[in-house]
Protein backbone atom coordinates (compact mmCIF):
# COMPACT_ATOMS: atom_id res chain seq x y z
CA UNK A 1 -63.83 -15.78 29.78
CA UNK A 2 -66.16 -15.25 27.00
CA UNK A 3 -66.48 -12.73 24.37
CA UNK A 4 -69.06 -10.15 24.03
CA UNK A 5 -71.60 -10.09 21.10
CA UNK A 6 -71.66 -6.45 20.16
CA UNK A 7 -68.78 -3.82 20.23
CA UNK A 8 -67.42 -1.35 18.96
CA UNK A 9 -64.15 -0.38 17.84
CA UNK A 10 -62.28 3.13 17.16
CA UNK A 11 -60.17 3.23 13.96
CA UNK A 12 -59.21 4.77 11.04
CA UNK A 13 -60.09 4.17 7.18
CA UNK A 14 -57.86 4.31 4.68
CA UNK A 15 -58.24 8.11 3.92
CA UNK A 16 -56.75 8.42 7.51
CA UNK A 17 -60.61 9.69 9.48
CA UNK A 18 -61.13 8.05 12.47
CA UNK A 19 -64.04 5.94 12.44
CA UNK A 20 -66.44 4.04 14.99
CA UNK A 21 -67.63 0.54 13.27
CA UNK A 22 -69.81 -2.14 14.97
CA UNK A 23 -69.47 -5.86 14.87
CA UNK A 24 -72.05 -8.59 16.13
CA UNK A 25 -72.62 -11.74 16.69
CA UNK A 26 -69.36 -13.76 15.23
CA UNK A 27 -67.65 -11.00 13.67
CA UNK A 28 -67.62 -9.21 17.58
CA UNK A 29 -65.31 -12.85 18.54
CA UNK A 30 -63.62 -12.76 15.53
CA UNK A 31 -62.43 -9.28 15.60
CA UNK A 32 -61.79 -8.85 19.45
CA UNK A 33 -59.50 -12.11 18.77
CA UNK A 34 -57.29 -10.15 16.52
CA UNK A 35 -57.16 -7.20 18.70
CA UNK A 36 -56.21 -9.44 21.16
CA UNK A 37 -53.05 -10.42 19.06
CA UNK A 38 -52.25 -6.75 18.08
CA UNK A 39 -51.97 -6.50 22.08
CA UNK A 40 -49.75 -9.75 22.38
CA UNK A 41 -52.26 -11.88 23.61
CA UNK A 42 -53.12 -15.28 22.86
CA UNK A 43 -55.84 -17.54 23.66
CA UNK A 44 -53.99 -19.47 26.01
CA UNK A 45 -54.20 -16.09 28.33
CA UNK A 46 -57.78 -15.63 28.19
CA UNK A 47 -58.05 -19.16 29.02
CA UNK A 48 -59.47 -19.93 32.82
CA UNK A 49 -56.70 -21.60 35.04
CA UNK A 50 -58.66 -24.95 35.69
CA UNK A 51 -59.12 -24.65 31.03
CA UNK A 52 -57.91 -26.86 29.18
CA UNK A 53 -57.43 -26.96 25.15
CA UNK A 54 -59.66 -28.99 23.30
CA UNK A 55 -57.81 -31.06 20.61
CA UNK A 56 -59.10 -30.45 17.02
CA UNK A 57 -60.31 -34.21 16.22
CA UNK A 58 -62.83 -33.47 18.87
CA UNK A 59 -64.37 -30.60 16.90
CA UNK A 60 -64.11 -32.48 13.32
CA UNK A 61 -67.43 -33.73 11.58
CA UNK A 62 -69.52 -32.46 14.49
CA UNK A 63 -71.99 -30.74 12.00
CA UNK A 64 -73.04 -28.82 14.83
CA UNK A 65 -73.59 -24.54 13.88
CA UNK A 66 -71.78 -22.55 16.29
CA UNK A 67 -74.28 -21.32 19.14
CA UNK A 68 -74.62 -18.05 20.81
């Protein structure tokens, strides 16, 4: 299943106001990742039954940029 580009997530600052803030592009993977974990979820579970996990040595010195 893949990610969205844009959202938007609810939380508060440090001065305890709740706040809206907006990620794109990379950021939007990277941080719904992590709110996967804070809801127990890993990779593996987003993963389509027929998936399968890609071993790292298949990634290394691709020199490809990540596409969107």
């Amino acid at each position: 299943m893949s990610r969205h580009l844009l959202i938007e997530v609810e939380h508060e600052d440090l001065g305890g106001n709740r706040t809206v803030t907006t990620f794109m592009k990379g950021m939007a993977r990277l941080v719904a990742h992590e709110v996967d974990h804070l809801g127990g979820l890993l990779y593996t579970d987003r993963m389509p039954q027929d998936g399968r996990l890609v071993p790292i040595e298949e990634y290394q010195d691709q020199g490809q940029p990540w596409r969107y």
